[in-house]
C-alpha atoms as a PDB file:
ATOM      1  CA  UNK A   1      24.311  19.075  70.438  1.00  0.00           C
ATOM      2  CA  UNK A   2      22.984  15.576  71.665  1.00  0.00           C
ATOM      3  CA  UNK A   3      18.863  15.174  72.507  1.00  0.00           C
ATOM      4  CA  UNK A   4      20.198  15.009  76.189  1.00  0.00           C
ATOM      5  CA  UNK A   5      22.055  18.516  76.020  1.00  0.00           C
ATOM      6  CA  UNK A   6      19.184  19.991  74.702  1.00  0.00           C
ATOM      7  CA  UNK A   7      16.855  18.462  77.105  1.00  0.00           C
ATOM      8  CA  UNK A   8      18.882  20.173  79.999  1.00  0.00           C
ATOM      9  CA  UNK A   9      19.220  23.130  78.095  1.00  0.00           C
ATOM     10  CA  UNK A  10      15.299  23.360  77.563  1.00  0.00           C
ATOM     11  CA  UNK A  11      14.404  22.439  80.851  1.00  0.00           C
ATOM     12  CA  UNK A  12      17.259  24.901  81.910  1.00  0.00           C
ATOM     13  CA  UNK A  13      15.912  27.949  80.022  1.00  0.00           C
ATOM     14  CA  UNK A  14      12.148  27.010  81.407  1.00  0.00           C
ATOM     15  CA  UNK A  15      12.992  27.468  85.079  1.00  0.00           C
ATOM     16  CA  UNK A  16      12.432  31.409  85.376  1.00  0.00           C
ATOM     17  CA  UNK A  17       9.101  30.705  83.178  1.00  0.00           C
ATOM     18  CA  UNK A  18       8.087  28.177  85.856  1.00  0.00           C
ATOM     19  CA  UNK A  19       8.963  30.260  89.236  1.00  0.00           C
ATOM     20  CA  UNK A  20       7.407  32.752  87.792  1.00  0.00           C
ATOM     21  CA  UNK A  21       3.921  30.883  86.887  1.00  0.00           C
ATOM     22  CA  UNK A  22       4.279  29.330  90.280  1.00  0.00           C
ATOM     23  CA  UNK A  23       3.913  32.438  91.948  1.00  0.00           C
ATOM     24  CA  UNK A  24       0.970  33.416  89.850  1.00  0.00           C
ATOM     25  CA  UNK A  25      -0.451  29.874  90.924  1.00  0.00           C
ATOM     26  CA  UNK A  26       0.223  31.030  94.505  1.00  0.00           C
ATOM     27  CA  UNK A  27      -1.239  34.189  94.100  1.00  0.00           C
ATOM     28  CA  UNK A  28      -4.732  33.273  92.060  1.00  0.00           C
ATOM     29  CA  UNK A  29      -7.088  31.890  94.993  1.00  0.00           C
ATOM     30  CA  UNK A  30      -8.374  29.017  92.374  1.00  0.00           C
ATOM     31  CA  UNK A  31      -6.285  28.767  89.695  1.00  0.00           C
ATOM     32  CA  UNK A  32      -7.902  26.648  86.481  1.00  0.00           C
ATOM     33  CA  UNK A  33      -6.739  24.570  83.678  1.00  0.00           C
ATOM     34  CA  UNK A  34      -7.657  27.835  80.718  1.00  0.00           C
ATOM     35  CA  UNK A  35      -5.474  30.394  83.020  1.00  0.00           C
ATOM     36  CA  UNK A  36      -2.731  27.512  83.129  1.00  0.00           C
ATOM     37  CA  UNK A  37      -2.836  26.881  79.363  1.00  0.00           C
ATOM     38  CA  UNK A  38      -3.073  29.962  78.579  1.00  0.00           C
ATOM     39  CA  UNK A  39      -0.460  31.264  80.956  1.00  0.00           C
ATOM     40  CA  UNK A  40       1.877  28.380  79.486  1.00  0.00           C
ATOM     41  CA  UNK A  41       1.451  28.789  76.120  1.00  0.00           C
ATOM     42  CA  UNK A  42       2.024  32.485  76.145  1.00  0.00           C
ATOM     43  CA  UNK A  43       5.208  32.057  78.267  1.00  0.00           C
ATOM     44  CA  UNK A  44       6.284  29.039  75.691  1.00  0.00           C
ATOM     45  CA  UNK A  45       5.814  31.052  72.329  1.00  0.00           C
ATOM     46  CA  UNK A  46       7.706  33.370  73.762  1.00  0.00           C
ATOM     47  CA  UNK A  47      10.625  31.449  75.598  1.00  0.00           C
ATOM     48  CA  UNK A  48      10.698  29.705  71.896  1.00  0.00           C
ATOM     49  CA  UNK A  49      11.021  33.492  70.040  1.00  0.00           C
ATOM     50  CA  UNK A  50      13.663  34.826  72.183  1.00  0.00           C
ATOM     51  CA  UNK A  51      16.606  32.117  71.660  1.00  0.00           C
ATOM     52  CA  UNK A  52      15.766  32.946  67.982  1.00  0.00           C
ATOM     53  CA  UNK A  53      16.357  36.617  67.844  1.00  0.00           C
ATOM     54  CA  UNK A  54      19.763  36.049  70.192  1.00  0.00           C
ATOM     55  CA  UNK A  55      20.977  32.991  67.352  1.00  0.00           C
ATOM     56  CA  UNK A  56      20.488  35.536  64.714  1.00  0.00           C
ATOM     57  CA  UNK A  57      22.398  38.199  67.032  1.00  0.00           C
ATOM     58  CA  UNK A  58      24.901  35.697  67.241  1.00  0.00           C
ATOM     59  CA  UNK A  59      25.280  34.723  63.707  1.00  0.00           C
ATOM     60  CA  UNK A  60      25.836  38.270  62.239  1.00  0.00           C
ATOM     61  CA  UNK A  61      28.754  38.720  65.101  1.00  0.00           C
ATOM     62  CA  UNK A  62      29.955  34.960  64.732  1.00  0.00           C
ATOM     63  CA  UNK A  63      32.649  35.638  62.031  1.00  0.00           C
ATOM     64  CA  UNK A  64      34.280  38.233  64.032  1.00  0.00           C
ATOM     65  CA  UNK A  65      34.405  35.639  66.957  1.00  0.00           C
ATOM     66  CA  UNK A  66      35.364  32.171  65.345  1.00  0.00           C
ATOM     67  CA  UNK A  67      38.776  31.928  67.599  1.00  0.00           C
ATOM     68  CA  UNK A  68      36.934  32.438  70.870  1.00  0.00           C
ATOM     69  CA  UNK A  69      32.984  31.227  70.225  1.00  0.00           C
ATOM     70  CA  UNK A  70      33.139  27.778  73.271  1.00  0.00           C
ATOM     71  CA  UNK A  71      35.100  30.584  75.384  1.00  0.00           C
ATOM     72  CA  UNK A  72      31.770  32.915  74.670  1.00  0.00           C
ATOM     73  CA  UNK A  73      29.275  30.537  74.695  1.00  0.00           C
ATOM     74  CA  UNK A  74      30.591  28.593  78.387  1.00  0.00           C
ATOM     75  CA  UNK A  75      30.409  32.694  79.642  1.00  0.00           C
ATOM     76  CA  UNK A  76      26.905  33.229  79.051  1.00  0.00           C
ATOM     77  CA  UNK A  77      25.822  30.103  80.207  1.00  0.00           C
ATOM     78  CA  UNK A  78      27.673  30.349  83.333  1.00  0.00           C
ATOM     79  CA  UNK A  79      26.641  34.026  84.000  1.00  0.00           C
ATOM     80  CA  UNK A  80      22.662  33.207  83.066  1.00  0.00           C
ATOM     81  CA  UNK A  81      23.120  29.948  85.223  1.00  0.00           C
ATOM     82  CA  UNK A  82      25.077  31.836  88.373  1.00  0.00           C
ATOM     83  CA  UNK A  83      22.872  34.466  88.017  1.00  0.00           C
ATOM     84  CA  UNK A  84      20.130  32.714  88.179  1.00  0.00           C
ATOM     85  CA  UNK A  85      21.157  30.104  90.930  1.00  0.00           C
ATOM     86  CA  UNK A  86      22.692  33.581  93.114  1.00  0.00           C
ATOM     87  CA  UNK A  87      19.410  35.232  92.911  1.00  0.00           C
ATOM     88  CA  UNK A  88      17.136  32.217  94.044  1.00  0.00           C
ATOM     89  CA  UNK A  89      20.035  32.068  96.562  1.00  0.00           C
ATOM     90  CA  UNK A  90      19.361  36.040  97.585  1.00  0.00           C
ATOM     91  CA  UNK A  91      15.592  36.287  96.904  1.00  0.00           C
ATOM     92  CA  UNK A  92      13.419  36.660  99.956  1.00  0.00           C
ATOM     93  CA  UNK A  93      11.568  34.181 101.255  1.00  0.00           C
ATOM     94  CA  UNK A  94       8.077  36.248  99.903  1.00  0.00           C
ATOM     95  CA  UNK A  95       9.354  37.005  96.562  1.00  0.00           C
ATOM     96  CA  UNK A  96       8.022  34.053  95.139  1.00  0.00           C
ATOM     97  CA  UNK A  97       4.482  34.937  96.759  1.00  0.00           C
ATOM     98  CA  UNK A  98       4.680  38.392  96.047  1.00  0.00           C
ATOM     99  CA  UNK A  99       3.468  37.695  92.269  1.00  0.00           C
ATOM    100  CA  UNK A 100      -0.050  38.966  91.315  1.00  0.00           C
ATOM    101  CA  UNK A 101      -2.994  37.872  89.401  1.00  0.00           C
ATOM    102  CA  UNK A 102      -2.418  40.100  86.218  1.00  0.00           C
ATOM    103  CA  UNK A 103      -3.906  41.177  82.665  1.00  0.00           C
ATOM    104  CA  UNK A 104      -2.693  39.617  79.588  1.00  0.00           C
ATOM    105  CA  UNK A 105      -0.140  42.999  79.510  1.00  0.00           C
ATOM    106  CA  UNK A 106       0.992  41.452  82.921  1.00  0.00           C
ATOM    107  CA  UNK A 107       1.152  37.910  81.566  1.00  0.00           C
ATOM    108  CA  UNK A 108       3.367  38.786  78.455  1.00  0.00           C
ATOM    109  CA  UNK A 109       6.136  41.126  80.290  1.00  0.00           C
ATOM    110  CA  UNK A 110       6.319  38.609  82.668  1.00  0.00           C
ATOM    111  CA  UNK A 111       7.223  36.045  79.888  1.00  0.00           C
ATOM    112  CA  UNK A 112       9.655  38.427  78.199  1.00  0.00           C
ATOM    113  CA  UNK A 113      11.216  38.991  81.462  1.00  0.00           C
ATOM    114  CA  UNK A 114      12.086  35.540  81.986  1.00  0.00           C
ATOM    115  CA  UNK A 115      12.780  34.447  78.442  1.00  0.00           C
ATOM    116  CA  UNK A 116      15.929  37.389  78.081  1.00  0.00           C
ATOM    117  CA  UNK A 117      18.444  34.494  79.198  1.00  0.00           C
ATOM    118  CA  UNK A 118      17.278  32.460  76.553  1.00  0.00           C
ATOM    119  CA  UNK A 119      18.131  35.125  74.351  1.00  0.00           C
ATOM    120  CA  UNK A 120      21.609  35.179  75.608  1.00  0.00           C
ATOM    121  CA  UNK A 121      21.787  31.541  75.313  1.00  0.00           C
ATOM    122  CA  UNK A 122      20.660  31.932  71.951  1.00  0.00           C
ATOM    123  CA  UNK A 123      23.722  34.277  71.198  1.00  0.00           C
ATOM    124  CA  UNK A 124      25.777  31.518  72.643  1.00  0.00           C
ATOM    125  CA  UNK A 125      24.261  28.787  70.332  1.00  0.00           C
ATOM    126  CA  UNK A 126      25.540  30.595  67.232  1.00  0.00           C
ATOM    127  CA  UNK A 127      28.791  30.282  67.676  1.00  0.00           C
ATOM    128  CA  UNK A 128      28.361  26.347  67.813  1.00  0.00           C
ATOM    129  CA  UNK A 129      27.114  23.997  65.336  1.00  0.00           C
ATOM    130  CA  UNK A 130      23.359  23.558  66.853  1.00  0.00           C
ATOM    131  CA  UNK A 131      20.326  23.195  65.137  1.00  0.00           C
ATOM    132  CA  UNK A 132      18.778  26.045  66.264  1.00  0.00           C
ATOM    133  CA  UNK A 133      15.010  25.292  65.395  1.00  0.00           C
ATOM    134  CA  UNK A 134      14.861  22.326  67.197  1.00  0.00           C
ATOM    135  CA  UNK A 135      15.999  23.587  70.169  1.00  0.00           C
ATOM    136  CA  UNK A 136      13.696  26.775  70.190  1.00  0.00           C
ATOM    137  CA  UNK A 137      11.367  24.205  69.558  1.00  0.00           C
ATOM    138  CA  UNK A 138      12.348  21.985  72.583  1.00  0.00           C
ATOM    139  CA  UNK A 139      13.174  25.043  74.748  1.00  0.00           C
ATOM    140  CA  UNK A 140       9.105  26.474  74.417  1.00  0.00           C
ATOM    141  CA  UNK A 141       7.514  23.256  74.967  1.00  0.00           C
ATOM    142  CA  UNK A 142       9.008  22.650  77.487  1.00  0.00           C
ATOM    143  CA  UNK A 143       8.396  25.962  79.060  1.00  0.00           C
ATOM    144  CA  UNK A 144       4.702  25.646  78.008  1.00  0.00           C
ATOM    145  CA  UNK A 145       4.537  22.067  80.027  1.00  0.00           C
ATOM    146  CA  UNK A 146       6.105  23.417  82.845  1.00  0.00           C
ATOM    147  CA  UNK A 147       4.612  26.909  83.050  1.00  0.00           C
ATOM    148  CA  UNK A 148       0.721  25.161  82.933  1.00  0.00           C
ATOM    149  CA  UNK A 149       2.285  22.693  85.378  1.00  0.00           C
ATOM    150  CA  UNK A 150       3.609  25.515  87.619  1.00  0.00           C
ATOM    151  CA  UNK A 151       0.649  27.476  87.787  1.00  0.00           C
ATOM    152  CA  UNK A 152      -1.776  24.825  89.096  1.00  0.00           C
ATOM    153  CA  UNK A 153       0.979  23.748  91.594  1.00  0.00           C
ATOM    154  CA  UNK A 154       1.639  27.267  92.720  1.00  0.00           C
ATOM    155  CA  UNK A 155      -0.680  27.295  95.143  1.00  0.00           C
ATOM    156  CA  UNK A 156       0.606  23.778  96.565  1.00  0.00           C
ATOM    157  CA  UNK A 157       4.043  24.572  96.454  1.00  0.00           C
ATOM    158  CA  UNK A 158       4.381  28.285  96.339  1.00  0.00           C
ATOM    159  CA  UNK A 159       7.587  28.886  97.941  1.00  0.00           C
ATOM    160  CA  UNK A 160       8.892  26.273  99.768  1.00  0.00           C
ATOM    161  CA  UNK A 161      10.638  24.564  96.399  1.00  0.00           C
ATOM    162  CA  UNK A 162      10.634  27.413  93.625  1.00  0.00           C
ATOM    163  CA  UNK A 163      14.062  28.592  95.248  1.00  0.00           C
ATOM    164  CA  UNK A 164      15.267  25.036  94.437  1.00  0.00           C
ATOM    165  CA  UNK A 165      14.086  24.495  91.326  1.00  0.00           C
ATOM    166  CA  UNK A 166      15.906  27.724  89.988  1.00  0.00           C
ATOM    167  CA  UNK A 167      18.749  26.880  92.034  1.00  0.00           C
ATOM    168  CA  UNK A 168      18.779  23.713  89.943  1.00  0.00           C
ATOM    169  CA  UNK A 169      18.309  25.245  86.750  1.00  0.00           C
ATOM    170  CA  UNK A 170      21.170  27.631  87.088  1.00  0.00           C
ATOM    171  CA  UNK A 171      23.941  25.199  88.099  1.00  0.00           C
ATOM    172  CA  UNK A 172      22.197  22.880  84.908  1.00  0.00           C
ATOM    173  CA  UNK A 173      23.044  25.892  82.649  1.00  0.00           C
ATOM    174  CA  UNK A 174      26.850  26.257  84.303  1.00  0.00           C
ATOM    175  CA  UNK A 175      27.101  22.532  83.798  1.00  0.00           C
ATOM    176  CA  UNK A 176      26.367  22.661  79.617  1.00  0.00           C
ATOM    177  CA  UNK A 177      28.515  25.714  79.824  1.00  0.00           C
ATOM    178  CA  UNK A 178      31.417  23.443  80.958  1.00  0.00           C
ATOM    179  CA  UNK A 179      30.487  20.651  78.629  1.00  0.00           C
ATOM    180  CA  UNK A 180      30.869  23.213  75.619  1.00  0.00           C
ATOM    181  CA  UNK A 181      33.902  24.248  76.685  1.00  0.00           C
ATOM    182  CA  UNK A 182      35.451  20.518  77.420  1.00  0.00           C
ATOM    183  CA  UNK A 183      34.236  19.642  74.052  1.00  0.00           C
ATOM    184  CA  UNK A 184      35.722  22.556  71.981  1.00  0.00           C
ATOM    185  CA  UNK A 185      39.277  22.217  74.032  1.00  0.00           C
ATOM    186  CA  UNK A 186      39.462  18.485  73.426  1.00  0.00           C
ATOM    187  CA  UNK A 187      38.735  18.605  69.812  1.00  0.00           C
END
């Protein structure tokens, strides 16, 4: 996978992680740069963990799947990326806004909530030839940059552009779903 397909990928897999800290940004009156860290770190280790557990999914089912693996892996990234990209499309206009100021309970089952598509991605990623570390690796920092990013812009932005952004994210993640698949049938 080339530095520029991971790039999307990572920035790709951060989008839920960043809605999601922009609407605690929206909702925290004063948000400061500790809750932001903190809020971006958590959601990072974890967006990093979860592709992880889905490669290692994927690799003990990956021998049973060998014919079909670019058929699997373009199917989960286009149903994480359309779902994602319907339901900013669907959301109400408040949903974004409708995030609360939480515990550190709150914090981390918000951050496995938006880091299960990464897990699917990560089932995807076994079935190609990936270096799975370094994407993990790509995939939480740049969660963590944009998750500390989105929380002291939440209350600037809020929800007039989180819809887009996901929007964006989703059809990123159909578009390396399509590149896997070109790739694999052209081979």
């Amino acid at each position: 996978m080339s530095p520029f397909a991971i790039l999307i990928l990572a920035v790709g897999m951060s989008v839920d992680a960043l809605i999601a800290s922009v609407g605690r940004g929206a909702a925290i009156a004063r948000p400061n740069l500790g809750t932001a860290l903190r809020t971006g770190i958590v959601f990072g280790v974890v967006e990093a963990i979860t592709p992880l557990v889905g490669w290692l999914l994927g690799i003990a089912a990956s021998q049973f799947v060998q014919a079909v693996d670019h058929w699997i892996a373009f199917g989960l990234l286009a149903a994480v990326g359309g779902r994602m990209a319907l339901h900013a499309i669907r959301r109400p206009d408040d949903a974004v806004a409708a995030a609360r100021h939480g515990g550190f309970g709150t914090l981390l089952a918000t951050a496995i909530g938006t880091s299960l598509d990464a897990m699917a991605v990560g089932v995807s990623l076994a079935f190609l030839d990936v270096n799975i570390v370094v994407i993990a690796i790509a995939i939480g920092l740049a969660t963590t940059v944009m998750s500390t990013g989105g929380i002291l812009a939440g209350r600037f932005v809020g929800q007039r552009f989180g819809r887009y952004a996901e929007i964006a994210g989703g059809i990123a993640l159909i578009g390396l779903g399509v590149m896997i698949l070109v790739e694999h049938l052209s081979a």
